[in-house]
N, C-alpha and C. Protein backbone atom coordinates (compact mmCIF):
# COMPACT_ATOMS: atom_id res chain seq x y z
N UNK A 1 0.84 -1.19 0.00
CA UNK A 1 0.00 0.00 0.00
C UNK A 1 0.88 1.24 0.00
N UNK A 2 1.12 1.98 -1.06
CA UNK A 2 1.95 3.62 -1.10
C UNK A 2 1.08 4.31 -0.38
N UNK A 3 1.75 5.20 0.30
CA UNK A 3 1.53 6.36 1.58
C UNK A 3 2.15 7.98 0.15
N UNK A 4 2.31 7.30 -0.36
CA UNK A 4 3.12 8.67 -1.61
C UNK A 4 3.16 7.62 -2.58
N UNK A 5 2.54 8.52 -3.85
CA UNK A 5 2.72 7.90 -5.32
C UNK A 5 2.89 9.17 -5.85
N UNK A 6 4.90 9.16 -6.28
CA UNK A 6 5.32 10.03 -7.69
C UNK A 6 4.96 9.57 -8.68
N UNK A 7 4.10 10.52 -9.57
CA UNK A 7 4.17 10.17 -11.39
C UNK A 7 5.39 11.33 -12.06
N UNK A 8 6.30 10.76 -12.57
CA UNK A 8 6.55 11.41 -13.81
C UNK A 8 5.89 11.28 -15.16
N UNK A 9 6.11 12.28 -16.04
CA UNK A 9 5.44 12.95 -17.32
C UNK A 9 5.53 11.48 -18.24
N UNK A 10 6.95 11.78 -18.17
CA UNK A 10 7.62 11.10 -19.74
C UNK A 10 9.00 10.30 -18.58
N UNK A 11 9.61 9.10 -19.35
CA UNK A 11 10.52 8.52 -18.83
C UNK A 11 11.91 9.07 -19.17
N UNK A 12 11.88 10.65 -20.18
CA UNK A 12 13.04 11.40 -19.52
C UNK A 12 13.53 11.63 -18.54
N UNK A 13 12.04 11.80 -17.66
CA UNK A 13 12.20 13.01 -16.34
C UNK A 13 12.61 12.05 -15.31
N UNK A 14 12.72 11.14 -15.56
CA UNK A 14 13.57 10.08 -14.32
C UNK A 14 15.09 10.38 -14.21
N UNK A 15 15.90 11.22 -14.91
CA UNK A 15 17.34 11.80 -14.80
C UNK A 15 16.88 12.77 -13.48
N UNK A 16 15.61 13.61 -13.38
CA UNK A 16 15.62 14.97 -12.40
C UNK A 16 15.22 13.93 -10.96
N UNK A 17 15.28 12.61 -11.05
CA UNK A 17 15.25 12.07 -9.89
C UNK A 17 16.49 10.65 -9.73
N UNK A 18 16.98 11.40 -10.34
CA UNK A 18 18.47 10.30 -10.56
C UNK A 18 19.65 11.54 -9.94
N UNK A 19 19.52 12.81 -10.56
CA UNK A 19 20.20 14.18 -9.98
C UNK A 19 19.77 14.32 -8.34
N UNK A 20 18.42 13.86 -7.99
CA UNK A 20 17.94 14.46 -6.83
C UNK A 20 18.49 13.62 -5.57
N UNK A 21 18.74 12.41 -6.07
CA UNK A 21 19.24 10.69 -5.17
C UNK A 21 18.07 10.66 -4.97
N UNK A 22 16.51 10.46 -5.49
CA UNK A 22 15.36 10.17 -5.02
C UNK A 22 15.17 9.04 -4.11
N UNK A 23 16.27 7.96 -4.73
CA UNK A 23 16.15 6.34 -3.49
C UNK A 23 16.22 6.54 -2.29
N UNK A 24 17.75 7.61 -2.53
CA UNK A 24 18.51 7.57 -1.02
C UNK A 24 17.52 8.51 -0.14
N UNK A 25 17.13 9.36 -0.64
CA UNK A 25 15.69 10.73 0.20
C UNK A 25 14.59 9.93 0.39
N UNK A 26 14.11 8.87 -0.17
CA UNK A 26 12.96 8.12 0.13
C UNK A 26 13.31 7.39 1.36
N UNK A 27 14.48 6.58 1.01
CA UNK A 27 15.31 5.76 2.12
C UNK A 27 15.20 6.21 3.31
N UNK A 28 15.92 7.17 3.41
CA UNK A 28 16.54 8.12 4.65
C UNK A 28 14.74 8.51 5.49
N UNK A 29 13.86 8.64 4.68
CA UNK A 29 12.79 9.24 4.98
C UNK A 29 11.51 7.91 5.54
N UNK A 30 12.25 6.90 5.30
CA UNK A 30 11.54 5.88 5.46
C UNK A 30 10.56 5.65 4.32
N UNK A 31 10.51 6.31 3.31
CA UNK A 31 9.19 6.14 2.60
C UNK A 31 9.38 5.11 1.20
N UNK A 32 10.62 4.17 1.21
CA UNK A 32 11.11 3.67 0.05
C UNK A 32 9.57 2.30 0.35
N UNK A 33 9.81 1.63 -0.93
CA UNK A 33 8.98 0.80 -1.09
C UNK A 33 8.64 -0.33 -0.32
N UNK A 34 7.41 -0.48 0.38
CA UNK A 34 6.20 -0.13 -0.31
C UNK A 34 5.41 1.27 0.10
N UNK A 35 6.10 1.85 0.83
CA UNK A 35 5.01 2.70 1.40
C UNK A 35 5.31 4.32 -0.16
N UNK A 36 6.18 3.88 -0.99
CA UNK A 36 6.12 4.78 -1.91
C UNK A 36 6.26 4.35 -3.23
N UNK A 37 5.27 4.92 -4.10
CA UNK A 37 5.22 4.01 -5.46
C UNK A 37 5.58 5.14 -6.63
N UNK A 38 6.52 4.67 -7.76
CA UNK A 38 7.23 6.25 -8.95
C UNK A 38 6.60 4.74 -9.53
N UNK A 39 5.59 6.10 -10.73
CA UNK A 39 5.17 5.36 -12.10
C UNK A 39 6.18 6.82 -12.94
N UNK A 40 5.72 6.03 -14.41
CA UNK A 40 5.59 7.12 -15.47
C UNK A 40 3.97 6.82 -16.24
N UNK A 41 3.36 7.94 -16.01
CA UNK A 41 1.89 8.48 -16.55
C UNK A 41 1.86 9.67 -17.23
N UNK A 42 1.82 9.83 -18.47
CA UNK A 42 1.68 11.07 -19.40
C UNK A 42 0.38 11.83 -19.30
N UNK A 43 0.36 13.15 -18.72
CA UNK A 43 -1.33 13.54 -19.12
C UNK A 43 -2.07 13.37 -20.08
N UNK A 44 -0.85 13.12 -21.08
CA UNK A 44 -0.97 13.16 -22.33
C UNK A 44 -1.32 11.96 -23.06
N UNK A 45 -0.30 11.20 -23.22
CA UNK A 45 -0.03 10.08 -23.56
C UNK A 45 -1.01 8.99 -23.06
N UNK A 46 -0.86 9.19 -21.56
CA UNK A 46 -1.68 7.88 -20.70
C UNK A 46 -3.03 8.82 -20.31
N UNK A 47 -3.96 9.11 -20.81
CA UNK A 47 -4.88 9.83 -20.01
C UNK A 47 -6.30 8.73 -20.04
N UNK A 48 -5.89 7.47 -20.73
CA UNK A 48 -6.61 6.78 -20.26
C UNK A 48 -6.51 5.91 -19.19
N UNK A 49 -5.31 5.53 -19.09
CA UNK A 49 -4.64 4.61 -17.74
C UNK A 49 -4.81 5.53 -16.68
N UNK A 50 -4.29 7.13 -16.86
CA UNK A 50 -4.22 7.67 -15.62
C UNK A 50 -5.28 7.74 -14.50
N UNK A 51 -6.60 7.96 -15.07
CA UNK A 51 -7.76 8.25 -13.72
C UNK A 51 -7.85 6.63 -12.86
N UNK A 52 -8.07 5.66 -13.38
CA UNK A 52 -8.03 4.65 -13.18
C UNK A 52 -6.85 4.21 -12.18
N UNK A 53 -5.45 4.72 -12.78
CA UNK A 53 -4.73 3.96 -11.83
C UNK A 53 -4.80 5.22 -10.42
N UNK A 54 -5.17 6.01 -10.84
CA UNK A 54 -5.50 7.27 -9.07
C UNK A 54 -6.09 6.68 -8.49
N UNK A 55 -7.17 6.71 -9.36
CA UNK A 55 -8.43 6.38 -8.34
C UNK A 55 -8.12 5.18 -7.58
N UNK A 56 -7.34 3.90 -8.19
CA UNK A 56 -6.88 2.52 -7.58
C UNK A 56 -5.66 2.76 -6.53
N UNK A 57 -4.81 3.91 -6.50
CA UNK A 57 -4.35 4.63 -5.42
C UNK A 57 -4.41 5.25 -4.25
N UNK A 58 -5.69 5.93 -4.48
CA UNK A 58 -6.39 6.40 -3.00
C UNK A 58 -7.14 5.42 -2.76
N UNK A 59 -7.86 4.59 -3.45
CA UNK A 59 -8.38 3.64 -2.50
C UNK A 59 -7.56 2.54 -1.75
N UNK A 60 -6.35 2.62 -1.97
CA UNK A 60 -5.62 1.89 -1.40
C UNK A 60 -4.70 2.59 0.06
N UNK A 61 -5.08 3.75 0.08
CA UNK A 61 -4.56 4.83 1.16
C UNK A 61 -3.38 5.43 0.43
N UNK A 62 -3.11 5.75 -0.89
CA UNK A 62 -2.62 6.67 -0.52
C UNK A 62 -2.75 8.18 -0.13
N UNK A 63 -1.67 9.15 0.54
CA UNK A 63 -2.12 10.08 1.17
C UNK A 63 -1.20 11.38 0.57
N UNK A 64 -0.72 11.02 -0.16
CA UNK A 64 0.05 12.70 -0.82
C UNK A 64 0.20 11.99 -2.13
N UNK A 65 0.20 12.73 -3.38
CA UNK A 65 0.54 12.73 -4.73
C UNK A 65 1.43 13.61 -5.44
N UNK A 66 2.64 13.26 -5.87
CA UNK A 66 3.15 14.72 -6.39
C UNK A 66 3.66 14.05 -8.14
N UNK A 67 3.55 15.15 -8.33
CA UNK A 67 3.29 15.22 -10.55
C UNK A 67 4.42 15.86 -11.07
N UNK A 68 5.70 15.24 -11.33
CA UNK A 68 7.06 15.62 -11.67
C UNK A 68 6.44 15.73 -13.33
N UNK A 69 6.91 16.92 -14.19
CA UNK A 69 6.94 16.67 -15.43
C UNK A 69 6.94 18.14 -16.08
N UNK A 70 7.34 18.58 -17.32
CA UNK A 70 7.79 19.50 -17.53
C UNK A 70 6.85 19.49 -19.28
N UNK A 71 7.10 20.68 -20.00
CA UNK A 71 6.18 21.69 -21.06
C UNK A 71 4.99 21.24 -20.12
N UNK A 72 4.14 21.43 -21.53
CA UNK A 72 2.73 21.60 -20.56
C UNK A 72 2.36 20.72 -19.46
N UNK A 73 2.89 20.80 -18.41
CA UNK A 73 2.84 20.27 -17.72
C UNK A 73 1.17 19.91 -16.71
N UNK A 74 0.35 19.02 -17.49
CA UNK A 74 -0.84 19.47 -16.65
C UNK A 74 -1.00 18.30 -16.01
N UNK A 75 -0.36 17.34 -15.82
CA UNK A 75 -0.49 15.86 -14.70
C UNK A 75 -0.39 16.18 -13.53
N UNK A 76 -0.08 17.38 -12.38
CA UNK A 76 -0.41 17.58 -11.31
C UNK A 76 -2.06 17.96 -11.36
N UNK A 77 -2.22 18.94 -12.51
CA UNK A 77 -3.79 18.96 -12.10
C UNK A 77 -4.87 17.95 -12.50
N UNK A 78 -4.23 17.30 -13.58
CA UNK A 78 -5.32 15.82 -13.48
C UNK A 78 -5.01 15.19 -12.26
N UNK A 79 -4.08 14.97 -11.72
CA UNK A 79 -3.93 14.11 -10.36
C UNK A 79 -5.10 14.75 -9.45
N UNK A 80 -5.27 15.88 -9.03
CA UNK A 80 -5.64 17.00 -8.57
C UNK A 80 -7.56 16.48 -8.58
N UNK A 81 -7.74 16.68 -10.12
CA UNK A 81 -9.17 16.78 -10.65
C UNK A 81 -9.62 14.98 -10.17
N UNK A 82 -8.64 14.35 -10.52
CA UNK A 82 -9.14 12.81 -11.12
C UNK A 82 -9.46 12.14 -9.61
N UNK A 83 -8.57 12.64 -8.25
CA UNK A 83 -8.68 12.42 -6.72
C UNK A 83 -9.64 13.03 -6.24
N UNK A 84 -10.09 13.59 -6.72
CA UNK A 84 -11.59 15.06 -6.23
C UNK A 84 -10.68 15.98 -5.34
N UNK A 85 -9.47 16.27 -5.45
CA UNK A 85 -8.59 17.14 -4.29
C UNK A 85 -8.75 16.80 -2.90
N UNK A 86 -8.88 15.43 -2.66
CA UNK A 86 -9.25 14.82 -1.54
C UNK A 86 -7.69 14.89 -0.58
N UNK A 87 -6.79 14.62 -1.72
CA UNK A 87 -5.11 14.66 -0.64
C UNK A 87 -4.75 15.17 -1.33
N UNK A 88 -3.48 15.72 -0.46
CA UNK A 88 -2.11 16.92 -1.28
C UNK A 88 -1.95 16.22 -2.47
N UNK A 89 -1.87 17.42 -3.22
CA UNK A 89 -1.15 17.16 -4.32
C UNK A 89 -0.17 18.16 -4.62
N UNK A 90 1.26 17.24 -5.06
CA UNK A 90 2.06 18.67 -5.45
C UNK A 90 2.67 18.60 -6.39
N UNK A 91 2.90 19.81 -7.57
CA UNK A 91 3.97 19.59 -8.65
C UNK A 91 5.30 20.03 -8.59
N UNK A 92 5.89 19.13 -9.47
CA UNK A 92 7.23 19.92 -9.83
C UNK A 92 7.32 20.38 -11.11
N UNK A 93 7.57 21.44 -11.41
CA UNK A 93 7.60 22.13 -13.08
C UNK A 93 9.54 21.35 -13.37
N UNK A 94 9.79 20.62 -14.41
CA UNK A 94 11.00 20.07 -14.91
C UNK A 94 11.23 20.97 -16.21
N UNK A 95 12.54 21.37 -16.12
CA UNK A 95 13.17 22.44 -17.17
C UNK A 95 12.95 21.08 -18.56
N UNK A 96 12.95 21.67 -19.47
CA UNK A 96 13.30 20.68 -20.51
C UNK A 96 13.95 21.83 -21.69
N UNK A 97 14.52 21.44 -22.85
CA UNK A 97 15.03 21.80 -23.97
C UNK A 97 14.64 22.92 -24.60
N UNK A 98 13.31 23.15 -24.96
CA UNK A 98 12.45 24.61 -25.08
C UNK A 98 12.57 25.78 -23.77
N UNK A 99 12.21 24.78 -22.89
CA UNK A 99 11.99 26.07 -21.61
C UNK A 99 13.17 25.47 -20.22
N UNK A 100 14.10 25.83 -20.79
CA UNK A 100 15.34 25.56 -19.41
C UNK A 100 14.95 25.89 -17.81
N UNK A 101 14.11 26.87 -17.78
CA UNK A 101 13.47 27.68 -16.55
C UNK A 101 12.32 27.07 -16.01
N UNK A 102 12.16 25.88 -16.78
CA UNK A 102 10.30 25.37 -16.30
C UNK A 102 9.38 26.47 -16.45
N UNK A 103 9.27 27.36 -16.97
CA UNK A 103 8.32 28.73 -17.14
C UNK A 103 6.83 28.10 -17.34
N UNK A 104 6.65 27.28 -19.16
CA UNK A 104 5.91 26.85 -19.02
C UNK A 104 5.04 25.71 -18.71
N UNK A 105 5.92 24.85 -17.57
CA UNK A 105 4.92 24.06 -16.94
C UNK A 105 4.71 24.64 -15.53
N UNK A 106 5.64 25.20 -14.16
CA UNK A 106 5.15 26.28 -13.58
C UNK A 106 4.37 26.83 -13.98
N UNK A 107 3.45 27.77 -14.94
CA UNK A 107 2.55 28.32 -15.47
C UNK A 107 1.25 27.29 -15.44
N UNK A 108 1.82 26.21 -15.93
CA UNK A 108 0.55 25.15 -15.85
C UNK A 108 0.25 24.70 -14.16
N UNK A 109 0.75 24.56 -13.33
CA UNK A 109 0.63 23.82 -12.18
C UNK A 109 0.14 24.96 -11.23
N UNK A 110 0.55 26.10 -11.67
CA UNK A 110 0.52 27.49 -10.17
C UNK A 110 -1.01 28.25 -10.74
N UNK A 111 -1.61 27.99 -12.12
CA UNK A 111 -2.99 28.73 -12.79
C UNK A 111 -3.89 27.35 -12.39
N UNK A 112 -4.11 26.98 -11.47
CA UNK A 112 -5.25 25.77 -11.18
C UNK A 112 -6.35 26.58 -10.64
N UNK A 113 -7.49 25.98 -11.18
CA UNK A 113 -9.22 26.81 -10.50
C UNK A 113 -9.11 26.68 -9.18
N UNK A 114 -9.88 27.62 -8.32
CA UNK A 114 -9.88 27.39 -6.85
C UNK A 114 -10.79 26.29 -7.10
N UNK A 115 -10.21 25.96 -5.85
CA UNK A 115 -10.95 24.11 -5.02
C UNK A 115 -10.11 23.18 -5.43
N UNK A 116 -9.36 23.28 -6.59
CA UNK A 116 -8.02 21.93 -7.03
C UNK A 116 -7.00 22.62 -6.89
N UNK A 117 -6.70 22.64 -5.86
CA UNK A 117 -5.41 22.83 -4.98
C UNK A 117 -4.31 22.04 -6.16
N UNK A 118 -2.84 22.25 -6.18
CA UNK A 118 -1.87 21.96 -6.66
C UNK A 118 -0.74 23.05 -5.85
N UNK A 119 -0.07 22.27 -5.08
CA UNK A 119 1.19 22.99 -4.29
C UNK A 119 2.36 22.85 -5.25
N UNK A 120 2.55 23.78 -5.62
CA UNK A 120 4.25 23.70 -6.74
C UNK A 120 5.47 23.96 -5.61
N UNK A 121 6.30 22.76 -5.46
CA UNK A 121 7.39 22.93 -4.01
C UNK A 121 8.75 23.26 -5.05
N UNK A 122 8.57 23.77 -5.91
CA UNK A 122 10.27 24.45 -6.52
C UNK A 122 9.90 23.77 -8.40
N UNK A 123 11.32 24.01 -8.74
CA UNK A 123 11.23 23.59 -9.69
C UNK A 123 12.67 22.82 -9.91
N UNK A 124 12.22 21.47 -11.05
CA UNK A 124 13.95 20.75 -11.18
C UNK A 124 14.07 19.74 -9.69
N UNK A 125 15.41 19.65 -9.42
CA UNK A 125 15.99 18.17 -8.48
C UNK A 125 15.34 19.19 -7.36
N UNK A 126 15.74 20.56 -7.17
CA UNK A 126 15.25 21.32 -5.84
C UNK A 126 13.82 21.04 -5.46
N UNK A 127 13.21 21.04 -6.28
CA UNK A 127 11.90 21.16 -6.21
C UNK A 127 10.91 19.67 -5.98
N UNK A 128 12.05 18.44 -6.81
CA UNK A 128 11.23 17.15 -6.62
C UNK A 128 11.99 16.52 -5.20
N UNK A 129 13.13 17.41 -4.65
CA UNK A 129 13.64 16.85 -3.37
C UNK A 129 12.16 17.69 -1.82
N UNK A 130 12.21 19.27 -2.78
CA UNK A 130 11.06 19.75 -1.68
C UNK A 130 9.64 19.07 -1.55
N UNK A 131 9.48 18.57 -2.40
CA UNK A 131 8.03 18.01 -2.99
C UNK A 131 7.86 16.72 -2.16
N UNK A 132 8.81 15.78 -1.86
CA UNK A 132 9.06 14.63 -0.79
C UNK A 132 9.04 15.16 -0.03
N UNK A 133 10.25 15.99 0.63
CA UNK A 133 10.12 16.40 2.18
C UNK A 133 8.55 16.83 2.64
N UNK A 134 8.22 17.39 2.05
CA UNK A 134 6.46 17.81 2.34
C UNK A 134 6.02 17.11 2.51
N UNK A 135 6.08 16.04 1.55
CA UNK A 135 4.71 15.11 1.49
C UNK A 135 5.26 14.11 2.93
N UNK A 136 6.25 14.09 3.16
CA UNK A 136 6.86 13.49 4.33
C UNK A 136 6.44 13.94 5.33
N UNK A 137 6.45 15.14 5.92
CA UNK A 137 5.86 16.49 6.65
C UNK A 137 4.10 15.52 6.76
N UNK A 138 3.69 15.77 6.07
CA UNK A 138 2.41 15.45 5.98
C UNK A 138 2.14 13.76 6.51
N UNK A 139 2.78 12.81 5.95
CA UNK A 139 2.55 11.44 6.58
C UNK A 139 2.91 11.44 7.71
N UNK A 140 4.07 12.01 8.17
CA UNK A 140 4.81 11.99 9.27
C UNK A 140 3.57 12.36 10.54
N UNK A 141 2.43 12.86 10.33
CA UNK A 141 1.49 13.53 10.89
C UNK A 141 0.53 11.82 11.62
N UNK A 142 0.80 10.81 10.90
CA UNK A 142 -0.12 9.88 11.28
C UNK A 142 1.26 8.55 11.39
N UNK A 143 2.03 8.63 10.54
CA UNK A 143 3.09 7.52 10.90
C UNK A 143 3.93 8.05 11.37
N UNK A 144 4.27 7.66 12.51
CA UNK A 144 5.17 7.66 13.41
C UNK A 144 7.04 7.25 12.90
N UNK A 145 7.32 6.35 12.49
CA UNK A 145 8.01 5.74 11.81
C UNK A 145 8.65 7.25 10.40
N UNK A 146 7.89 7.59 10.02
CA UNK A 146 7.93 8.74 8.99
C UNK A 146 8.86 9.71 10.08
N UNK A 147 8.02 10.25 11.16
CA UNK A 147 8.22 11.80 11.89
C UNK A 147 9.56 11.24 12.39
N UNK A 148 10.40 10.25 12.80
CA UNK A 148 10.92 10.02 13.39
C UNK A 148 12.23 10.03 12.22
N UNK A 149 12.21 9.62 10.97
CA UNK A 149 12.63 9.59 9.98
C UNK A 149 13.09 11.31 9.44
N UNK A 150 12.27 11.81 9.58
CA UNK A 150 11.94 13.15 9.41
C UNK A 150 12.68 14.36 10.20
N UNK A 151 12.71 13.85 11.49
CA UNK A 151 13.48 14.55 12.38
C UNK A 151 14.87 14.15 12.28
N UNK A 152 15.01 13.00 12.16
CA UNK A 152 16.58 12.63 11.72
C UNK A 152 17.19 13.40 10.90
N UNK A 153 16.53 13.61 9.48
CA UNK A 153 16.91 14.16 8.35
C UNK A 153 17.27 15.74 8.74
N UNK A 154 16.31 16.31 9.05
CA UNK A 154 16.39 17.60 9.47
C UNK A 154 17.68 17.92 10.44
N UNK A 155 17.84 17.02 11.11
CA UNK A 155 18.98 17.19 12.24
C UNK A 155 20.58 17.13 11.06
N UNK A 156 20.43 15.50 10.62
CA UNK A 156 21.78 15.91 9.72
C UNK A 156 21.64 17.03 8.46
N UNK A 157 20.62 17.36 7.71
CA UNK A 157 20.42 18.77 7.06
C UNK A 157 20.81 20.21 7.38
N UNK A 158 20.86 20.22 8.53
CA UNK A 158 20.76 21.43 9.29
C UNK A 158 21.14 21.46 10.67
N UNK A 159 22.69 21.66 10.34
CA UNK A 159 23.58 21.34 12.03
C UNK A 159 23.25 22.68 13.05
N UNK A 160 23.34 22.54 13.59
CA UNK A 160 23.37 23.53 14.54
C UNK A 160 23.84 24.92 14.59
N UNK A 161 23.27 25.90 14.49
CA UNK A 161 24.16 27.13 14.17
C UNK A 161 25.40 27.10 15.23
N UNK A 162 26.70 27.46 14.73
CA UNK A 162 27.47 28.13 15.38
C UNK A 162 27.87 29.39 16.32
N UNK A 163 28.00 29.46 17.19
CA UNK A 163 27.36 30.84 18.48
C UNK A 163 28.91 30.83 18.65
N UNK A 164 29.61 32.26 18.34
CA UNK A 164 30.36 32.43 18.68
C UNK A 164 30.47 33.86 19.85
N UNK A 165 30.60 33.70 20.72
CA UNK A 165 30.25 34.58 21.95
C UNK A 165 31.34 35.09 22.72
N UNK A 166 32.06 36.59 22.59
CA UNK A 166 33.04 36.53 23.80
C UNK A 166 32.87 37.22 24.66
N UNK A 167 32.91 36.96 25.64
CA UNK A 167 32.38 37.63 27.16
C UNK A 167 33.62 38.41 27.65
């Protein structure tokens, strides 16, 4: 049963989670398999497989969704539409060859109608590493095992400031 199901676009965009160490951040986070499932689903391409395999997702618990994929990027908001915005969903806009900046799939993921929420957590490896930590944030809220995972990370992420003080 996935607690988090990544879709990427196209099976390019598996390099922006090969750049990100997606295993080792799942790992570290506790969320590697089974409790986290990476397809590739095209909005495009697969838009007949896609509602079907969601919908066979949340009924299985999962509880955050995030939609890696770049140009028109509109598979965070079918994730979004096809779940009834029942759980987070978040995108990542991926630079590709036309638009190095992610401009226009950011554009697609951040213009969603009110009520279908879509959280855009960065864009590129930054953005599909922020897009876990969240959705981590969020499980971590009911699994224990997660928060505990979670706090670890944060601790080696972020050492302790240095206080240098002379009296």
């Amino acid at each position: 049963m996935p607690l988090l199901c990544i879709i990427f676009g196209s099976r390019s965009d598996i390099k922006f989670a090969q750049e990100a160490k997606l295993k080792d951040l799942l790992q570290a986070l506790r969320l590697n398999k089974p409790a986290c499932e990476i397809s590739i689903l095209s909005a495009h391409r697969h838009n007949g497989q896609l509602p079907g395999y969601l919908l066979d997702k949340l009924s299985q618990g999962a509880l955050v969704f995030i939609g890696a994929a770049g140009m028109a990027a509109h598979l965070p908001g079918i994730i979004a539409a096809c779940t009834s915005a029942l759980v987070p969903v978040f995108g990542v806009p991926l630079p590709c060859s036309e638009f190095p900046n992610a401009e226009d799939a950011m554009l697609s993921m951040v213009r969603m109608p009110s009520g279908t929420p879509v959280m855009v957590a960065g864009v590129g490896k930054s953005g599909l590493v922020n897009a876990v930590v969240a959705a981590a944030q969020i499980i971590a809220l009911t699994h224990e095992e997660v928060r505990e995972a979670l706090l670890e990370y944060r601790r080696t992420k972020t050492p302790p400031p240095e206080i240098d003080i002379e009296v």
